[in-house]
Structure formats: structure tokens, C-alpha cells
C-alpha atoms as a PDB file:
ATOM      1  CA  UNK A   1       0.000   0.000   0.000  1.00  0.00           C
ATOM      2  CA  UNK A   2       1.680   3.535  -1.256  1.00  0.00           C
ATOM      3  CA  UNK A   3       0.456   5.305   1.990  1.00  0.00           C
ATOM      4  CA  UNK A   4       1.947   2.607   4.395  1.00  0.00           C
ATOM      5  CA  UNK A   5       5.092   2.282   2.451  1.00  0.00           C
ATOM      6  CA  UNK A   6       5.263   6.439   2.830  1.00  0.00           C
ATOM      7  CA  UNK A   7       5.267   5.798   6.582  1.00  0.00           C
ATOM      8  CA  UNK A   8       7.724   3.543   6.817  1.00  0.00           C
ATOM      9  CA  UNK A   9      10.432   5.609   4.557  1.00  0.00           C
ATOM     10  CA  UNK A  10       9.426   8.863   6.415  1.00  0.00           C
ATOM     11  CA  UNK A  11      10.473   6.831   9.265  1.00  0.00           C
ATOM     12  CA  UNK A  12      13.583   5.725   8.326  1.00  0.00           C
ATOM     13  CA  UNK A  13      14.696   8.622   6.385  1.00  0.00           C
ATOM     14  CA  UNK A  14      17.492   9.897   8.834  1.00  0.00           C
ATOM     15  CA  UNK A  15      18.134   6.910  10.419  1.00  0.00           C
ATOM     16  CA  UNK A  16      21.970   4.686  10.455  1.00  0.00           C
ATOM     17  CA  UNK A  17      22.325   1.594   8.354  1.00  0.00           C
ATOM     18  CA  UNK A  18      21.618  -1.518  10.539  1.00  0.00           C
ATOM     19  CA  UNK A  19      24.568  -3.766  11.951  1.00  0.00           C
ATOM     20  CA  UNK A  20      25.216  -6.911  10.288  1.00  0.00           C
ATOM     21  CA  UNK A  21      26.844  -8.546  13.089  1.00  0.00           C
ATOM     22  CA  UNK A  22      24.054 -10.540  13.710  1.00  0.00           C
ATOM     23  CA  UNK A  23      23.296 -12.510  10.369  1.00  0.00           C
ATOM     24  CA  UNK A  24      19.406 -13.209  11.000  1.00  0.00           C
ATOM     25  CA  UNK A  25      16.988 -12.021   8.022  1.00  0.00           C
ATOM     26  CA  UNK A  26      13.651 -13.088   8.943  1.00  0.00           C
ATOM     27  CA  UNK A  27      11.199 -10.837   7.774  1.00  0.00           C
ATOM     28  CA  UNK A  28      10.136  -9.112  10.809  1.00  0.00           C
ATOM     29  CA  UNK A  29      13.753  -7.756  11.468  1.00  0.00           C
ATOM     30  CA  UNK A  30      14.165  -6.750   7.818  1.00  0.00           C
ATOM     31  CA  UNK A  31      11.104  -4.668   8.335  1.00  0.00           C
ATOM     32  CA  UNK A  32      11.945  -3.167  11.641  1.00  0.00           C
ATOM     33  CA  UNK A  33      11.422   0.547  11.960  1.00  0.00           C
ATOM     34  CA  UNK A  34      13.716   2.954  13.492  1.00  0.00           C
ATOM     35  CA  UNK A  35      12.894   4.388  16.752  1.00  0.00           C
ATOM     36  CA  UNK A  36      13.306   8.696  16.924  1.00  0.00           C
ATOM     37  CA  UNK A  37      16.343   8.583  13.995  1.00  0.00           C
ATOM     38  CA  UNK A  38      17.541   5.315  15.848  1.00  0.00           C
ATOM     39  CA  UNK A  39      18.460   1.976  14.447  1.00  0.00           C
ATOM     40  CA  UNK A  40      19.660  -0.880  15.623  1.00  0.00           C
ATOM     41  CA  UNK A  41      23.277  -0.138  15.636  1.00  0.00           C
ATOM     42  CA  UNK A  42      24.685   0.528  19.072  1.00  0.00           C
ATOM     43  CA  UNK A  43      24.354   3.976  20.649  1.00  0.00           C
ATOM     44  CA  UNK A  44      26.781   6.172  20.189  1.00  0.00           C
ATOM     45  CA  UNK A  45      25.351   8.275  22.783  1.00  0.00           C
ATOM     46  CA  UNK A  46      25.346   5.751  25.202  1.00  0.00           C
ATOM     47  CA  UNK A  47      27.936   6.474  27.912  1.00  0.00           C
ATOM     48  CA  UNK A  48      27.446   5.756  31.464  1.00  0.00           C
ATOM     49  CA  UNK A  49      23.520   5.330  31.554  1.00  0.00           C
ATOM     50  CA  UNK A  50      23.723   1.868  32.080  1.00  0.00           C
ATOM     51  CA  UNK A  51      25.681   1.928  35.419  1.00  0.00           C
ATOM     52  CA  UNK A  52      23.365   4.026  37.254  1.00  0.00           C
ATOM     53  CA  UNK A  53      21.996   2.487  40.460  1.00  0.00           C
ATOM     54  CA  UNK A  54      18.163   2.232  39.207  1.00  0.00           C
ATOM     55  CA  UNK A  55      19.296  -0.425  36.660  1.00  0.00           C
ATOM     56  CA  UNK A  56      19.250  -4.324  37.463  1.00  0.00           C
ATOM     57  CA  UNK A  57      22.214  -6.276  37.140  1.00  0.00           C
ATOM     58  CA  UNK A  58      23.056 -10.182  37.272  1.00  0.00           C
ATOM     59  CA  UNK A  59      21.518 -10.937  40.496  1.00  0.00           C
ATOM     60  CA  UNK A  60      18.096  -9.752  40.207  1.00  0.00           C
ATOM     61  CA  UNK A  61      17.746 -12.437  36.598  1.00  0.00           C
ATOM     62  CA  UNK A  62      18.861 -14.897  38.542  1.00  0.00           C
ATOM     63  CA  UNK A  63      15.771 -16.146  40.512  1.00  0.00           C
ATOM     64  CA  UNK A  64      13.151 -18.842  39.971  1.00  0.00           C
ATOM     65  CA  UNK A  65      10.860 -18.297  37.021  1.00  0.00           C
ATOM     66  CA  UNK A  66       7.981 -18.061  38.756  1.00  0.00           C
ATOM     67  CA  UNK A  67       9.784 -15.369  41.205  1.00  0.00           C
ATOM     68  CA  UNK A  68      10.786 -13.632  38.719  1.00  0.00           C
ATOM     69  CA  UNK A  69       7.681 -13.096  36.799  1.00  0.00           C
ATOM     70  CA  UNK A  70       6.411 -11.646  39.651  1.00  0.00           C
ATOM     71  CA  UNK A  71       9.383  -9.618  40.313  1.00  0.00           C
ATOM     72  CA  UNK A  72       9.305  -8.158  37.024  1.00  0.00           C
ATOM     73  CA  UNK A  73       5.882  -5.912  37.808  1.00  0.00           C
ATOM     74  CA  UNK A  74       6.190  -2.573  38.066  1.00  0.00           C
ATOM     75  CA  UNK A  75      10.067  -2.349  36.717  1.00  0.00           C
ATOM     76  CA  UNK A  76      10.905  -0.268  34.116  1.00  0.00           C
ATOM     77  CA  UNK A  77      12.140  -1.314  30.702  1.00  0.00           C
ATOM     78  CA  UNK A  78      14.106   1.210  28.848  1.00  0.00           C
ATOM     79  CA  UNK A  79      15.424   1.306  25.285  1.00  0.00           C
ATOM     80  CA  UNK A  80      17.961   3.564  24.256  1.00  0.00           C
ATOM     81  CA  UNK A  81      17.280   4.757  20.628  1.00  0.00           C
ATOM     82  CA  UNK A  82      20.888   5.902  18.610  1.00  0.00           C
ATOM     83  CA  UNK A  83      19.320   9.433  18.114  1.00  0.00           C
ATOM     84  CA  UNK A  84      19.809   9.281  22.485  1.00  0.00           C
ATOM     85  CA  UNK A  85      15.879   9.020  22.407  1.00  0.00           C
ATOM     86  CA  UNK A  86      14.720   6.841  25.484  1.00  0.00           C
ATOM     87  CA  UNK A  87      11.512   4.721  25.618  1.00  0.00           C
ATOM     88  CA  UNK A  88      10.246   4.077  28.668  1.00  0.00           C
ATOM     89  CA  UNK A  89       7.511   1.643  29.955  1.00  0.00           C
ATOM     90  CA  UNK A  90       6.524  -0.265  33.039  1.00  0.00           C
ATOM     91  CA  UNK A  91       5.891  -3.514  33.099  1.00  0.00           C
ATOM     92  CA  UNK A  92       2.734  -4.750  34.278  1.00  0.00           C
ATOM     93  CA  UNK A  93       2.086  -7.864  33.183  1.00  0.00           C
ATOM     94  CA  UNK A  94       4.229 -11.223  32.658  1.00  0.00           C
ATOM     95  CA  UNK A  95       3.908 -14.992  32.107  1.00  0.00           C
ATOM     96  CA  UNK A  96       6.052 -17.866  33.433  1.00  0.00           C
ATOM     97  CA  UNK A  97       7.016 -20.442  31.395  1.00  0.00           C
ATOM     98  CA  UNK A  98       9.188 -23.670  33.013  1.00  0.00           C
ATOM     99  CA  UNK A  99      10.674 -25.419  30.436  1.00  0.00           C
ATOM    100  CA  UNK A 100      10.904 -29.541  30.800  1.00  0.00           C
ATOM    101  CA  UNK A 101       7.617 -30.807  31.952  1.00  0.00           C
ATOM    102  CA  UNK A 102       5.592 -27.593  31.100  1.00  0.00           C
ATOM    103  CA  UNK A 103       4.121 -28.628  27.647  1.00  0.00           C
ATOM    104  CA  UNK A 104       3.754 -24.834  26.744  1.00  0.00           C
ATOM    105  CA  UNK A 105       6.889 -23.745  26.782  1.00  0.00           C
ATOM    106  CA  UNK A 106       9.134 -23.464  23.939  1.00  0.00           C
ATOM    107  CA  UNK A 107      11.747 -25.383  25.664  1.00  0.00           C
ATOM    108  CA  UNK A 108       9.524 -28.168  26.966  1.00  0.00           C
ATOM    109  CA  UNK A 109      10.591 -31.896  27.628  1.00  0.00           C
ATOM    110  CA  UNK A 110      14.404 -29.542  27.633  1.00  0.00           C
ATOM    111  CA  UNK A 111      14.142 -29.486  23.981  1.00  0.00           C
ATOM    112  CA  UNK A 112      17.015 -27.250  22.654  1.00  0.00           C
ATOM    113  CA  UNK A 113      16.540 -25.608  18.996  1.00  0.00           C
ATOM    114  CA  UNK A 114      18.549 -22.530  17.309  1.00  0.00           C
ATOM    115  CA  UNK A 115      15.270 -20.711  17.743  1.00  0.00           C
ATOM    116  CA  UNK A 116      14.786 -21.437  21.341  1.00  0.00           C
ATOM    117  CA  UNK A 117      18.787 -21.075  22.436  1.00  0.00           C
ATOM    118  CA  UNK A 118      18.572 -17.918  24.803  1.00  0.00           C
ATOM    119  CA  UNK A 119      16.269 -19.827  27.216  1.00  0.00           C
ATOM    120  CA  UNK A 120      18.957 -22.148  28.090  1.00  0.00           C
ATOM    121  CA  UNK A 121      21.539 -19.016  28.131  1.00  0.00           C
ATOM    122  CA  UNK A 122      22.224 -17.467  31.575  1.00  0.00           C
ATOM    123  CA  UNK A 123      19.227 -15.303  33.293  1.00  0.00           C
ATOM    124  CA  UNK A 124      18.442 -12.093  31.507  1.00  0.00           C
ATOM    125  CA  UNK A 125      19.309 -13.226  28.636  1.00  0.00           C
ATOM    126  CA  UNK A 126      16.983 -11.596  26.194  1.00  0.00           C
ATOM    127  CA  UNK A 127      14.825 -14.164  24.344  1.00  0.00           C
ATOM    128  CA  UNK A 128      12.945 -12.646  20.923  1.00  0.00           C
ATOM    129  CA  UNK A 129      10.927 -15.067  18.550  1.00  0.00           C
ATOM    130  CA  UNK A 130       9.094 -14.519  15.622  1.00  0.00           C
ATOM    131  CA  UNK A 131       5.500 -15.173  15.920  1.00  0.00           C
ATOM    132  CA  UNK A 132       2.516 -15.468  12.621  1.00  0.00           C
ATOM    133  CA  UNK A 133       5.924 -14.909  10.539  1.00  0.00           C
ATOM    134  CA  UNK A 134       5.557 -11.296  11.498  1.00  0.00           C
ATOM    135  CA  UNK A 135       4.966 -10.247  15.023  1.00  0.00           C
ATOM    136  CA  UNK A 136       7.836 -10.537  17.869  1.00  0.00           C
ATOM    137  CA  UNK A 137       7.610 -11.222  21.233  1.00  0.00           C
ATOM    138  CA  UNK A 138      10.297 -10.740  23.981  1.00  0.00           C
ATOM    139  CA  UNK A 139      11.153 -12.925  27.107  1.00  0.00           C
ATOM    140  CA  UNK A 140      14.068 -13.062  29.377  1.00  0.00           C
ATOM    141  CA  UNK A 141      15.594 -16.315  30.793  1.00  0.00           C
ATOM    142  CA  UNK A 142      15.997 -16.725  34.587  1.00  0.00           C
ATOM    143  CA  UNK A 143      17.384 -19.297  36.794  1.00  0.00           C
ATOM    144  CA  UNK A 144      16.401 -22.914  36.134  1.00  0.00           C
ATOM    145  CA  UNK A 145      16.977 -25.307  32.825  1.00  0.00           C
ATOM    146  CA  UNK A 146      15.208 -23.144  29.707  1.00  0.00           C
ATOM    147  CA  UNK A 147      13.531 -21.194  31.450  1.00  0.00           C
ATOM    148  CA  UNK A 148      12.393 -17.642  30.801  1.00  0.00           C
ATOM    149  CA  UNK A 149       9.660 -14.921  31.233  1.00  0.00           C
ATOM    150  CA  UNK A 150       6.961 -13.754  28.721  1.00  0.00           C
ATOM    151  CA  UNK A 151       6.843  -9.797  29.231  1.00  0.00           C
ATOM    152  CA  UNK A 152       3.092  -9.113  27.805  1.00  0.00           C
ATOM    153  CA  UNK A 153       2.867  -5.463  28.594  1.00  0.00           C
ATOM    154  CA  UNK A 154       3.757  -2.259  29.585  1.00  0.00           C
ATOM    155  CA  UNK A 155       2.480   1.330  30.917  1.00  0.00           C
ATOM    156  CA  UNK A 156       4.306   3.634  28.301  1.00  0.00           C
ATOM    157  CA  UNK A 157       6.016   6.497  30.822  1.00  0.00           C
ATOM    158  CA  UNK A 158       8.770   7.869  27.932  1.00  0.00           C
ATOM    159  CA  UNK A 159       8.739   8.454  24.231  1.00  0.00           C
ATOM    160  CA  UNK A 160       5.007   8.160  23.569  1.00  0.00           C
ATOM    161  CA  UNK A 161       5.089  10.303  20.537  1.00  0.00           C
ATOM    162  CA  UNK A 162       7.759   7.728  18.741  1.00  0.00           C
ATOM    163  CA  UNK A 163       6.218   4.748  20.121  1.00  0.00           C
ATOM    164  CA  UNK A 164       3.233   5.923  18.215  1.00  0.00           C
ATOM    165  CA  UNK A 165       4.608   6.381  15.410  1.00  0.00           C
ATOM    166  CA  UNK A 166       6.315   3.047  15.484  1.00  0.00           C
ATOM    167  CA  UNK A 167       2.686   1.744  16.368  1.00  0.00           C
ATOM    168  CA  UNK A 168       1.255   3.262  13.451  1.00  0.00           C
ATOM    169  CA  UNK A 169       3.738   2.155  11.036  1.00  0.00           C
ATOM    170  CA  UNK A 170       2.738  -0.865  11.122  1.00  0.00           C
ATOM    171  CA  UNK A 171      -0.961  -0.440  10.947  1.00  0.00           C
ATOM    172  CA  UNK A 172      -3.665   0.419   8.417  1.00  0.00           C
ATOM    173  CA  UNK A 173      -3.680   3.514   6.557  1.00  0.00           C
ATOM    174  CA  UNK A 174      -6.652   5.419   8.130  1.00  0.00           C
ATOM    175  CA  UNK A 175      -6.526   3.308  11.087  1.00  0.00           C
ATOM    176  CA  UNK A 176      -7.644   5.592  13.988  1.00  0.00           C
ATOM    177  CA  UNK A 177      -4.982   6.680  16.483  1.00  0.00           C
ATOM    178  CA  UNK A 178      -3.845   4.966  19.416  1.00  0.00           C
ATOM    179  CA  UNK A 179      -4.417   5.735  23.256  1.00  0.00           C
ATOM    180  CA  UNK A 180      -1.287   5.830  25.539  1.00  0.00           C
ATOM    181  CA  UNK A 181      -2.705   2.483  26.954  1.00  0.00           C
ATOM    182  CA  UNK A 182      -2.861   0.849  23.754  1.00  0.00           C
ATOM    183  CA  UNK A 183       0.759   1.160  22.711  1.00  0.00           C
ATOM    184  CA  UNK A 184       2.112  -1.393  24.579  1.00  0.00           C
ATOM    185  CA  UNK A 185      -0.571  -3.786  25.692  1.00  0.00           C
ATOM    186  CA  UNK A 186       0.388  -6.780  24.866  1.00  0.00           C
ATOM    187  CA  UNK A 187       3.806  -8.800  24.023  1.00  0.00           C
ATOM    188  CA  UNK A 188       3.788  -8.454  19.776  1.00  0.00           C
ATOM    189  CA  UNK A 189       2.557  -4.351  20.265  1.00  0.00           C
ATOM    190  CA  UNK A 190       5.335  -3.793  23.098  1.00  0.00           C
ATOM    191  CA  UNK A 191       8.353  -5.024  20.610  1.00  0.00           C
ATOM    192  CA  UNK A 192       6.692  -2.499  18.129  1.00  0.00           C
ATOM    193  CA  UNK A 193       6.343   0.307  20.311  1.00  0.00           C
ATOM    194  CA  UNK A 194       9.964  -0.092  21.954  1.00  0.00           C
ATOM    195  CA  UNK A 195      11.402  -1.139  18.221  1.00  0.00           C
ATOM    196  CA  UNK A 196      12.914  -4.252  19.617  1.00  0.00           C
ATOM    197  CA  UNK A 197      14.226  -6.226  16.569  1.00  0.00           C
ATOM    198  CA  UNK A 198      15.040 -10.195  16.576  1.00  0.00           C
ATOM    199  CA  UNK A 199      18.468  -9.141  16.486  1.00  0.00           C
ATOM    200  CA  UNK A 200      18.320  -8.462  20.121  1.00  0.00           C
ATOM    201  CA  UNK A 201      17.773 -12.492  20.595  1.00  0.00           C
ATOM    202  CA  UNK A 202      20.629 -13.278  23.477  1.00  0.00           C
ATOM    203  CA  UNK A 203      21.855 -10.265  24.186  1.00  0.00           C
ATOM    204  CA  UNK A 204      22.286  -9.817  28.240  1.00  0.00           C
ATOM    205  CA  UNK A 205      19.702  -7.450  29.471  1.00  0.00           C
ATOM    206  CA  UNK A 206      21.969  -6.616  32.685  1.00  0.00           C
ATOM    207  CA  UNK A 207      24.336  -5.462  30.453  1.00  0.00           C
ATOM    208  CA  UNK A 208      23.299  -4.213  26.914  1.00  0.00           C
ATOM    209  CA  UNK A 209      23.693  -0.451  26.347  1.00  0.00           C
ATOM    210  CA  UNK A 210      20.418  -0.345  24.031  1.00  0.00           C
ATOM    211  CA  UNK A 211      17.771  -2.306  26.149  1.00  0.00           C
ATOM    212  CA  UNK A 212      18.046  -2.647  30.045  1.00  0.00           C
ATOM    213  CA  UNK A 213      15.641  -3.010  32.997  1.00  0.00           C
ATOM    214  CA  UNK A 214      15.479  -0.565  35.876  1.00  0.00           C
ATOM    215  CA  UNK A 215      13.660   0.076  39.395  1.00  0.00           C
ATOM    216  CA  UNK A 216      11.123   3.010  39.439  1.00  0.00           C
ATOM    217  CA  UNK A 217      12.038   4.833  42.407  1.00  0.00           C
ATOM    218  CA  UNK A 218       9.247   6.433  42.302  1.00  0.00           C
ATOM    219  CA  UNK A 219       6.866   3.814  43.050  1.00  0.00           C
ATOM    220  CA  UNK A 220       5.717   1.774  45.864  1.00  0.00           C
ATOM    221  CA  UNK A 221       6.192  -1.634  44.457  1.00  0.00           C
ATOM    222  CA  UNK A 222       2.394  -3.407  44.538  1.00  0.00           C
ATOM    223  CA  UNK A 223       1.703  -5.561  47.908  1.00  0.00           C
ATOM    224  CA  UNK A 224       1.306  -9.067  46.374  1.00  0.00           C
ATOM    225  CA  UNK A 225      -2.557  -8.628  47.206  1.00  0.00           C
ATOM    226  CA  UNK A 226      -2.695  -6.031  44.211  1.00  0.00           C
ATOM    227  CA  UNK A 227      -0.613  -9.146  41.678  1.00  0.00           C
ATOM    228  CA  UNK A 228      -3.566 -11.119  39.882  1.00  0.00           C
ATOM    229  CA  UNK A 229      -2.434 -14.772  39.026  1.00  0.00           C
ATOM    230  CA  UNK A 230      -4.417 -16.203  35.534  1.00  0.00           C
ATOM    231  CA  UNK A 231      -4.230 -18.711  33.205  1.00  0.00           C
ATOM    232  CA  UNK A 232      -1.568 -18.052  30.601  1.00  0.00           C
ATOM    233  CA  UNK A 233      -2.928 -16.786  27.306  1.00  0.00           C
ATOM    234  CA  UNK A 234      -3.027 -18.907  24.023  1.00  0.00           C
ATOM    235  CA  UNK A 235      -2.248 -22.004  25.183  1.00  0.00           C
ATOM    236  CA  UNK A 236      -5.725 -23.460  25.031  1.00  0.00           C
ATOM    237  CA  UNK A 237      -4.399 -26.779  23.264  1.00  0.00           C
ATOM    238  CA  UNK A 238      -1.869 -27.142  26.010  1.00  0.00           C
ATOM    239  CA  UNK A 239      -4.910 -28.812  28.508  1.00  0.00           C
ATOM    240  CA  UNK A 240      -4.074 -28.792  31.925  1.00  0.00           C
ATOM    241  CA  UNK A 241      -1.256 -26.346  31.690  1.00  0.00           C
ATOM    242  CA  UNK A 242      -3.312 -24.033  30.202  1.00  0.00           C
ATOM    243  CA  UNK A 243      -4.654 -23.917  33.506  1.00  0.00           C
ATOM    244  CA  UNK A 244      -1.907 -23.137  35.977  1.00  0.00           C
ATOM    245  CA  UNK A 245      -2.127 -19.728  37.579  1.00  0.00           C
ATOM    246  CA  UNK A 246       1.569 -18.320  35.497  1.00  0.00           C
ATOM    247  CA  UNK A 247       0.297 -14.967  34.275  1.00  0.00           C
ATOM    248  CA  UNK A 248       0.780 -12.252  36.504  1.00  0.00           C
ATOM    249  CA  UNK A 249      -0.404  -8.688  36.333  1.00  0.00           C
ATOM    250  CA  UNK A 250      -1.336  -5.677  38.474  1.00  0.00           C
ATOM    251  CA  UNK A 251      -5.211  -6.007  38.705  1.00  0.00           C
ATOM    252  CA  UNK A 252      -6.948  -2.804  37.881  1.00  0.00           C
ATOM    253  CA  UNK A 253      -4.362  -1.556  35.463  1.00  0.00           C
ATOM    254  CA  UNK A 254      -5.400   0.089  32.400  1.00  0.00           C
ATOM    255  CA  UNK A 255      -2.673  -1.208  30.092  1.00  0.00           C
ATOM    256  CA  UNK A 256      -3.019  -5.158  30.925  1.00  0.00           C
ATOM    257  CA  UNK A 257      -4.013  -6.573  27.520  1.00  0.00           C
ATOM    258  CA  UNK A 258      -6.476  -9.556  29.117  1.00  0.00           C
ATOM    259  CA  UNK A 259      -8.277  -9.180  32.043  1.00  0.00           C
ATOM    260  CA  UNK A 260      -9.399 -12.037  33.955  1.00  0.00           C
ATOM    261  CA  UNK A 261     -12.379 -11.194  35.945  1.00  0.00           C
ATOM    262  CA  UNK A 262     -12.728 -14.626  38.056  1.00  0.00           C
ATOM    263  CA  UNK A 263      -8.847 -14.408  38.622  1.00  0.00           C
ATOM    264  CA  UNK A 264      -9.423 -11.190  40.456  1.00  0.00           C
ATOM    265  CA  UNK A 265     -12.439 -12.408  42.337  1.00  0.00           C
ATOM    266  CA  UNK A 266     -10.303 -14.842  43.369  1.00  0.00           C
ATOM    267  CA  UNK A 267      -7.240 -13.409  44.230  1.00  0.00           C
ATOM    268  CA  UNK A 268      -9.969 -10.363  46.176  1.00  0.00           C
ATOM    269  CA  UNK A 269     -11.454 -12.714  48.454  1.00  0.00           C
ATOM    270  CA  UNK A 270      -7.952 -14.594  49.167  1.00  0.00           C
ATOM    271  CA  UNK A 271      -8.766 -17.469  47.362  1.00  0.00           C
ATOM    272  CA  UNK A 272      -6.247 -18.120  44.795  1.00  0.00           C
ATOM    273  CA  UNK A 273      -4.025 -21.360  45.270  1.00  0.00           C
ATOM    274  CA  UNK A 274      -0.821 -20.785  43.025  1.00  0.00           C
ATOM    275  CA  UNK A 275      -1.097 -23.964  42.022  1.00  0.00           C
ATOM    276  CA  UNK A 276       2.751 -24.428  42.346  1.00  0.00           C
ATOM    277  CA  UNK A 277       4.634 -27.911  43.235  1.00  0.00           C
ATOM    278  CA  UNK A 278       7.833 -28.170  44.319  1.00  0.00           C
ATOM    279  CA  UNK A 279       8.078 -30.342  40.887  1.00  0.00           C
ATOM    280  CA  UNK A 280       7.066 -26.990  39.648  1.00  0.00           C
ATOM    281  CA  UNK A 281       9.517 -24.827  40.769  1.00  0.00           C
ATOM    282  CA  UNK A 282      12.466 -27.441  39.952  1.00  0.00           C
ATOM    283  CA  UNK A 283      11.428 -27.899  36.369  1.00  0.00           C
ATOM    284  CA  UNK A 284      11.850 -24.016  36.413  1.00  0.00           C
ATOM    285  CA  UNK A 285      12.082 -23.504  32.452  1.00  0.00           C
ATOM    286  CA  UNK A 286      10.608 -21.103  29.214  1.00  0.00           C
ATOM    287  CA  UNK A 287       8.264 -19.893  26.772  1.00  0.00           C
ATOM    288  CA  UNK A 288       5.476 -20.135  25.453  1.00  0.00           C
ATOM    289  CA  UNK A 289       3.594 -19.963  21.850  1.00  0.00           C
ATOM    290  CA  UNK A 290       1.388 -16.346  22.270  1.00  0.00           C
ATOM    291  CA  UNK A 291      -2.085 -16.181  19.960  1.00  0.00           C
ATOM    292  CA  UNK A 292      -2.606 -12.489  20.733  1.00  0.00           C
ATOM    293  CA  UNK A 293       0.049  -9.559  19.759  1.00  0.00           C
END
């Protein structure tokens, strides 16, 4: 469509070639769009950013899965455009996905593949996979044998304007504009709206100078009471694993993509099992297959 493809080069106009360190050339990364005049070459404004106090090293990755899905909520994840453009957003809702015996997970049964390698990397390793042939979706590993975290969506705080135009880009010509709590709600519209490519796939997210996670010191981190546990979302053919409790997101937040309204009954009247096992929390493992973007 002429309209779209004016979009895209308006876009990209200013922006730096991309890297070709990393030799991947599915479609979705040829088609990424830049983010402010940024690609996905390193920054060249990044200096010290990245050793400031707020941001989350080695030792915060390296928890149980479970743990740290939980953990995750109400971080900040930050991505540092090459124009010196930062996107913000707080995350505030995840999924949990143990590798070996969890039957959703990418890395299920400990099934290694070239697509699935960063689960099996150490935690915070970033984990990016192509989903439809078009949409991403970004996890990060933590402790335990393949397994990593689905991060499903964020409250935009930083760089709304370029997120929307990154949002748009990749939308209908006419298609009517976004809300702030639409741009990153949900795992396939949060890559879009922070422009993270499948290049990123195993990077380190405690120590990349173009993606990184941070505390908000400026919030009270929710009392587990305000943390929802659901079903996970799109697993419907996985039968009884679709049913443990491994999404987690702050209930009454405008950006979570899917609401579970019996989940919060639940979880109100402090009657939500988390339907863990110590089995559970060994097999401590991956991903997952997401129907919604």
C-alpha cells in the first residue's frame, strides 16, 4: 500500500544503516522501523547510563521463574534509541514459562533448537521469537533449565510520541490513532512500540547499552494482594497447563491486555491457590507460543 510504504520511509529517512553482526533475516527484522532517527546499531550516545543504580544487574535475573515473573511488575524497561531518544515503559504484566515438563513452553521436555537457544543461556538473557511470521515477542531467561519470562505489557512512561509512530507504522492507513494504553498492551505491540528487533535475541539485558531493565524509584512496588495470578494466554491446546495460575499482572491496570475477571475475584477474596509444586519450581524452564500480539 503507497500510503503505508510512505510511513515507513518517512520513518527511516534519517536513520543509520543496521549492523550486520548478527546474520538473521527473517522478515520481521528486515522490516523493523527505526525508533526517533535510531536503528539498531549501538548507541553512540550511550555512555554511562547503564551503570546508574536504578538499573538491574546479574543478580536480580537470577531467581526462579515463577519469582521472577512476579518480580518483574512494576520495573521499568528502557530502550535507548541511537538518536539518544529513550523509551520508557513499566511492566505490568508477565507470564512464566518452566521449560521440561511444562508442555507450553518453547523449551519443553528440555528441547534445545537454534530458535529457542537464549532460554537455556544465563538469566536475563533476552529471548525474541518470531511469531505469525511477522509479530515478535520478547522474554528473558531466569534461573532454572530453559527457562524464561513472557513480558506481555507495559504502561508507556517515555517516548510516547515515537512509540506511536512506530505503532502506526505498522498499521492500516486510516486506522484511527492509538491511546497511551494501547501502545504497549500486549507482548507483539510492546516489541513495536519499543522497536525491539530479533536481532536483540541473546543479548544480556543486565548489560546491553540499548535495552536494560530498571527500578522506578518512584513507586511503591504493589503488595502481592494487588498481583492477579491467571491462566496463561493462548495455550488453550496445552490442557491442563493451560490452567496453571503463570500470568501475573497488576489487577486494575489500564494497560493489561487480558483481564481475567474470576482471577481477580479470586485473588480479592484470598482465594487463589498458586497452584505451584515443588516439581514446579524445579522444572523451572521457558516460553510459550502467544495467539494475541
Amino acid at each position: 500500500m503507497p500510503g503505508r510504504k510512505r510511513k515507513l520511509v518517512a520513518l527511516a529517512a534519517t536513520a543509520a544503516p543496521e549492523q550486520t553482526a548478527n546474520k538473521r533475516t527473517d522478515s520481521t527484522q528486515k522490516d523493523s522501523i527505526q525508533c526517533g532517527s535510531a536503528g539498531i546499531e549501538r548507541s553512540h550516545y550511550f555512555t554511562t547510563k547503564n551503570n546508574i543504580q536504578d538499573r538491574l544487574g546479574e543478580d536480580f535475573f537470577n531467581q526462579p521463574c515463577i519469582s521472577l515473573a512476579k518480580a518483574f511488575l512494576g520495573k521499568v524497561l528502557v530502550r535507548m534509541c541511537e538518536d539518544g531518544t529513550e523509551l520508557r515503559g513499566r511492566i505490568v504484566e508477565t507470564e512464566a514459562y518452566l521449560g521440561g515438563e511444562d508442555k507450553a513452553s518453547h523449551s519443553a521436555g528440555g528441547k534445545r533448537t537454534e530458535r529457542n537457544t537464549a532460554m537455556f543461556m544465563k538469566p536475563g538473557t533476552i529471548y525474541v521469537y518470531t511469531i505469525y511470521g511477522m509479530y515478535l515477542c520478547m522474554n528473558v531467561s531466569s534461573e532454572g533449565e530453559g527457562a524464561a519470562v513472557l513480558l506481555r505489557s507495559l504502561e508507556p512512561l517515555q517516548g510516547q510520541p515515537v512509540m506511536r509512530q512506530l505503532r502506526e507504522a505498522r498499521r492500516k492507513e486510516g486506522a484511527r490513532q492509538l491511546k497511551d494504553k494501547e501502545l504497549c498492551n500486549g507482548p507483539s505491540k510492546l516489541c513495536q512500540a519499543l522497536n525491539i528487533p530479533r536481532c536483540f535475541d541473546r543479548r544480556d539485558l543486565a548489560s546491553d547499552p540499548e535495552v536494560w531493565l530498571e527500578r522506578d524509584p518512584n513507586t511503591d512496588l504493589a503488595a502481592n494482594s494487588d498481583i492477579v495470578s491467571a491462566p496463561r494466554v493462548g495455550i488453550d491446546s496445552h490442557g491442563e497447563w493451560a490452567k496453571k495460575l503463570w500470568r501475573f499482572y497488576l489487577r486494575g491496570h489500564p494497560c493489561v491486555s487480558v483481564v481475567n475477571k474470576e482471577a481477580e475475584k479470586q485473588a480479592l477474596s484470598g482465594k487463589v491457590m498458586n497452584n505451584l509444586e515443588p516439581s514446579d519450581v524445579q522444572s523451572d524452564t521457558g516460553q510459550h507460543n502467544v495467539s494475541r500480539t
